[in-house]
Protein backbone atom coordinates (compact mmCIF):
# COMPACT_ATOMS: atom_id res chain seq x y z
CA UNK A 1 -55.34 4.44 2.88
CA UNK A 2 -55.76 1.33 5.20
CA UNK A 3 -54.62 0.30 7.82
CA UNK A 4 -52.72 -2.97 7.26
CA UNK A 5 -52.96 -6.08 9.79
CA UNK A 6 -49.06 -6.98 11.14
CA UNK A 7 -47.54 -10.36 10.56
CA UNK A 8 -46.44 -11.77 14.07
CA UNK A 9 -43.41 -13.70 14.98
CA UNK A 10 -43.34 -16.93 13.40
CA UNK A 11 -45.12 -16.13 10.26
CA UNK A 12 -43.15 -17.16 7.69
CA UNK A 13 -43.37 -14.19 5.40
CA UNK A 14 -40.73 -12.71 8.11
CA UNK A 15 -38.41 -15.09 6.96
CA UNK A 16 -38.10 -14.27 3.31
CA UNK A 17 -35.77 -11.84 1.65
CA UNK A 18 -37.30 -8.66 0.50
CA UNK A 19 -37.54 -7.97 -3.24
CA UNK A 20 -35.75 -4.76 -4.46
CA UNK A 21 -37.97 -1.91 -5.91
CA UNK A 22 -37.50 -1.54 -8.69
CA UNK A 23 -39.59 1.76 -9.59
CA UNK A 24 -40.01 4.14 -6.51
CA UNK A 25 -42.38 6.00 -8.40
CA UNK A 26 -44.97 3.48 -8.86
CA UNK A 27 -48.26 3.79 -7.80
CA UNK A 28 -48.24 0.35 -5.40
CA UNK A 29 -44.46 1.76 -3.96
CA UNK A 30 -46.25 5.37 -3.18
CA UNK A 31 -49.61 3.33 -1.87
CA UNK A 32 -46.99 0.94 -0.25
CA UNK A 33 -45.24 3.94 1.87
CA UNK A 34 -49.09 5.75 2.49
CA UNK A 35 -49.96 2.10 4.06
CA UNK A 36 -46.60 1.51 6.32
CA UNK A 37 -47.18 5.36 7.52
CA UNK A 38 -50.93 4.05 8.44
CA UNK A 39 -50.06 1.35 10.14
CA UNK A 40 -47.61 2.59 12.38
CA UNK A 41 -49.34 5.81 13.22
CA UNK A 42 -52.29 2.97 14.31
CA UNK A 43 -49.76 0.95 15.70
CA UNK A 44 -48.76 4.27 17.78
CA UNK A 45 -51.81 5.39 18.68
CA UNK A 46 -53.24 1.52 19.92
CA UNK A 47 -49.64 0.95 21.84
CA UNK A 48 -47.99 4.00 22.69
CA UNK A 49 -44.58 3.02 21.02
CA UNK A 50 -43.69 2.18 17.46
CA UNK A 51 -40.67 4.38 15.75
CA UNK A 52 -40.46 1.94 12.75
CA UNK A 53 -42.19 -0.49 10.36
CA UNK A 54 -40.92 -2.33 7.13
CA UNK A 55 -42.59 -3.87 4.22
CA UNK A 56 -42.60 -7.35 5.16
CA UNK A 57 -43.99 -6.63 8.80
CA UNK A 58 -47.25 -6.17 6.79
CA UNK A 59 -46.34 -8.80 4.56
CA UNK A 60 -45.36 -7.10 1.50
CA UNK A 61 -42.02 -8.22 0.00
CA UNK A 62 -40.33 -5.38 -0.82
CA UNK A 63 -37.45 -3.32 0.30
CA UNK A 64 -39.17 -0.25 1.64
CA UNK A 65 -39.23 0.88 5.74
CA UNK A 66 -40.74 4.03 7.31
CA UNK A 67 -39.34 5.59 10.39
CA UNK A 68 -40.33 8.15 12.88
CA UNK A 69 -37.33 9.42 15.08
CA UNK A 70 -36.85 12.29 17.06
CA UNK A 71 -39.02 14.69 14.91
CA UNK A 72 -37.68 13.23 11.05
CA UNK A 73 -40.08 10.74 9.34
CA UNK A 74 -38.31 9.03 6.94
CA UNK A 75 -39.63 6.84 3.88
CA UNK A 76 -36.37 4.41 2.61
CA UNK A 77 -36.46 2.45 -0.79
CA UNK A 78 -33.87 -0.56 -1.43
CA UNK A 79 -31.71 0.87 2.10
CA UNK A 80 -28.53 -0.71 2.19
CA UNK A 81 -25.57 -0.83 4.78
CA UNK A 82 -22.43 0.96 3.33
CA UNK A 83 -20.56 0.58 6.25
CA UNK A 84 -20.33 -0.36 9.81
CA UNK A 85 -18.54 1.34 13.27
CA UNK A 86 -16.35 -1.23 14.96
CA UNK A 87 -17.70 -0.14 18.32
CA UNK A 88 -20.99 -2.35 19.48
CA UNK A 89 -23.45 -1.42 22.27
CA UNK A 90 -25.66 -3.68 24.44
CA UNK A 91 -29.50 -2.42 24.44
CA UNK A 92 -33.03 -3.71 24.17
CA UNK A 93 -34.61 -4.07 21.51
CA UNK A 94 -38.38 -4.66 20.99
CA UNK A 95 -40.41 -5.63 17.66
CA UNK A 96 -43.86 -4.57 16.30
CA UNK A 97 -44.38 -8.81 15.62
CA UNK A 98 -43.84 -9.88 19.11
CA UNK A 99 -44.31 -6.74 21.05
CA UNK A 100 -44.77 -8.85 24.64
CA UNK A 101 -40.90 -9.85 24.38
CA UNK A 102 -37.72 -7.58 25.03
CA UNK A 103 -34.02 -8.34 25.13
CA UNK A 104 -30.28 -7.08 24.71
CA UNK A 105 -28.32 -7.40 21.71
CA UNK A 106 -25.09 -6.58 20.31
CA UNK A 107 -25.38 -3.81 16.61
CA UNK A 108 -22.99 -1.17 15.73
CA UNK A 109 -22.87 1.87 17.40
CA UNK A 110 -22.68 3.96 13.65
CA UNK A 111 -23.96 2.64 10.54
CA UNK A 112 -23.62 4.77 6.97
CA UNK A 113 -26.96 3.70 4.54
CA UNK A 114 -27.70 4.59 1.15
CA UNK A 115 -31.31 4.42 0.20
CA UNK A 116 -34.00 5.81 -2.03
CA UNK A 117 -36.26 8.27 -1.18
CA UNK A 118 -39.97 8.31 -1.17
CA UNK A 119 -39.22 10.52 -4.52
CA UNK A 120 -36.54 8.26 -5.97
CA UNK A 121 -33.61 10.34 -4.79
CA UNK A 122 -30.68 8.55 -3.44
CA UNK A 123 -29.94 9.44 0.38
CA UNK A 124 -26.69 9.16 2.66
CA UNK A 125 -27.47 8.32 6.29
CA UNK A 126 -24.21 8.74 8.79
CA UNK A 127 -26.26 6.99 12.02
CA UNK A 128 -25.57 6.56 16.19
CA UNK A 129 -26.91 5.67 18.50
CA UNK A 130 -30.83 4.98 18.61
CA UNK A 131 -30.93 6.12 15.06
CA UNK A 132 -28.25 3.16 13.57
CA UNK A 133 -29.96 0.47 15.93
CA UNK A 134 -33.62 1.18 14.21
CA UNK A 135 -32.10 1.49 11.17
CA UNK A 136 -30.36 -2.06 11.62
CA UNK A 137 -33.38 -3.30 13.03
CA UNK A 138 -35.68 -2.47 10.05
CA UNK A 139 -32.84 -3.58 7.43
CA UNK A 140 -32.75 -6.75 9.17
CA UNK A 141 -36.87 -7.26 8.70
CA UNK A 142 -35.67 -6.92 5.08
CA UNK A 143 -33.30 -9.71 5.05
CA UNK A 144 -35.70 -11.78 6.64
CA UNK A 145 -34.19 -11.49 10.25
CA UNK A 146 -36.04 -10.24 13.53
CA UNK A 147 -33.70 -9.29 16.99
CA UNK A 148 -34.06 -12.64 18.29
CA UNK A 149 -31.87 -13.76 15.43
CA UNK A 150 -29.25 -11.68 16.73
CA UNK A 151 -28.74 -13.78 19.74
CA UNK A 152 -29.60 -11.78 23.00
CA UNK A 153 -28.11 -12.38 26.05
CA UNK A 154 -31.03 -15.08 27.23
CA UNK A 155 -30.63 -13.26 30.77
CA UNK A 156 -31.64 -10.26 29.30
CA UNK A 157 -35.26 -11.60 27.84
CA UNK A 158 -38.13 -10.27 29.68
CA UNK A 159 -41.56 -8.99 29.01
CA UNK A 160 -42.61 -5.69 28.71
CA UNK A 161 -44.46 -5.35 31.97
CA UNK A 162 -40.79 -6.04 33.46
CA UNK A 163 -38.84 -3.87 31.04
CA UNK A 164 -40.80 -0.87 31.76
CA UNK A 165 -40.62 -1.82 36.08
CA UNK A 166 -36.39 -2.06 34.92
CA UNK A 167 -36.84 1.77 33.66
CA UNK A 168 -38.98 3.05 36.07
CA UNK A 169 -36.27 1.28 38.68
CA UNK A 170 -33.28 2.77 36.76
CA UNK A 171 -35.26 6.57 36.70
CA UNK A 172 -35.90 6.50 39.88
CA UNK A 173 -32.13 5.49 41.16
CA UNK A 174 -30.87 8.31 38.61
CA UNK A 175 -32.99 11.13 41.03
């Protein structure tokens, strides 16, 4: 299947609302879910990072998201939040449509979604941690919304030349 070209920040496609699927078995949904896997393995392989992509990132309204994470891949149809942790954590986030730019916001520490499988099958997610922040960032690609929308500490902004120096700094004061 092809590779699909990504939409970049200020496209307005990322600013519409998703559609719902409304047959996960479809042919376009299982094409759909063949190209987002594509794309992000390219995406991957060209950048070295890249745990997530969702429909409209390649310009496709619809409600679908693929994710890589420690080991799972995961293919979710029409996700949706069923609940939210109280507790929030600070951390920085990055996007596939403006890779150059990184900052801190606030999510949820633990999210619970419900989605479709790639066969149709409903699905319970209980996330933390790395897991419920992807999960809200995808979701929010859905909606329309991208992390800036989520309004970062401006003091936290910074490229990714300087995000990776901050890591390398904060590895090498953890030895």
């Amino acid at each position: 299947m092809p590779v699909c070209p990504t939409l970049e920040l200020g496209d307005p496609l990322l600013r519409q609302q998703a559609q719902p699927v409304t047959d996960p078995a479809a042919p376009e949904v299982q094409a759909l879910i063949i190209d987002l896997w594509d794309t992000l393995r390219d995406f991957q392989q060209r950048n070295g990072w890249g745990r997530a992509l969702a429909a409209p990132v390649i310009g496709v309204g619809l409600r679908v998201i693929v994710i890589a994470f420690e080991g799972q891949e995961l293919a979710l149809i029409n996700p949706r939040f069923e609940s939210w942790g109280r507790s929030q954590a600070l951390d920085y986030e990055c996007c596939i449509t403006f890779g150059a730019i990184w900052g801190a916001v606030y999510r949820p520490e633990q999210v619970v979604v419900v989605a479709l499988d790639a066969n149709g099958v409903e699905q319970r997610f209980e996330a933390a941690g790395s897991l419920s922040r992807l999960l809200q960032h995808e979701i929010d690609h859905l909606d329309g919304l991208v992390w800036l929308d989520r309004e970062p500490d401006a003091a936290t902004i910074c490229t990714t030349r300087e995000r990776k120096r901050q890591l390398m700094d904060q590895q090498g004061s953890a030895k």
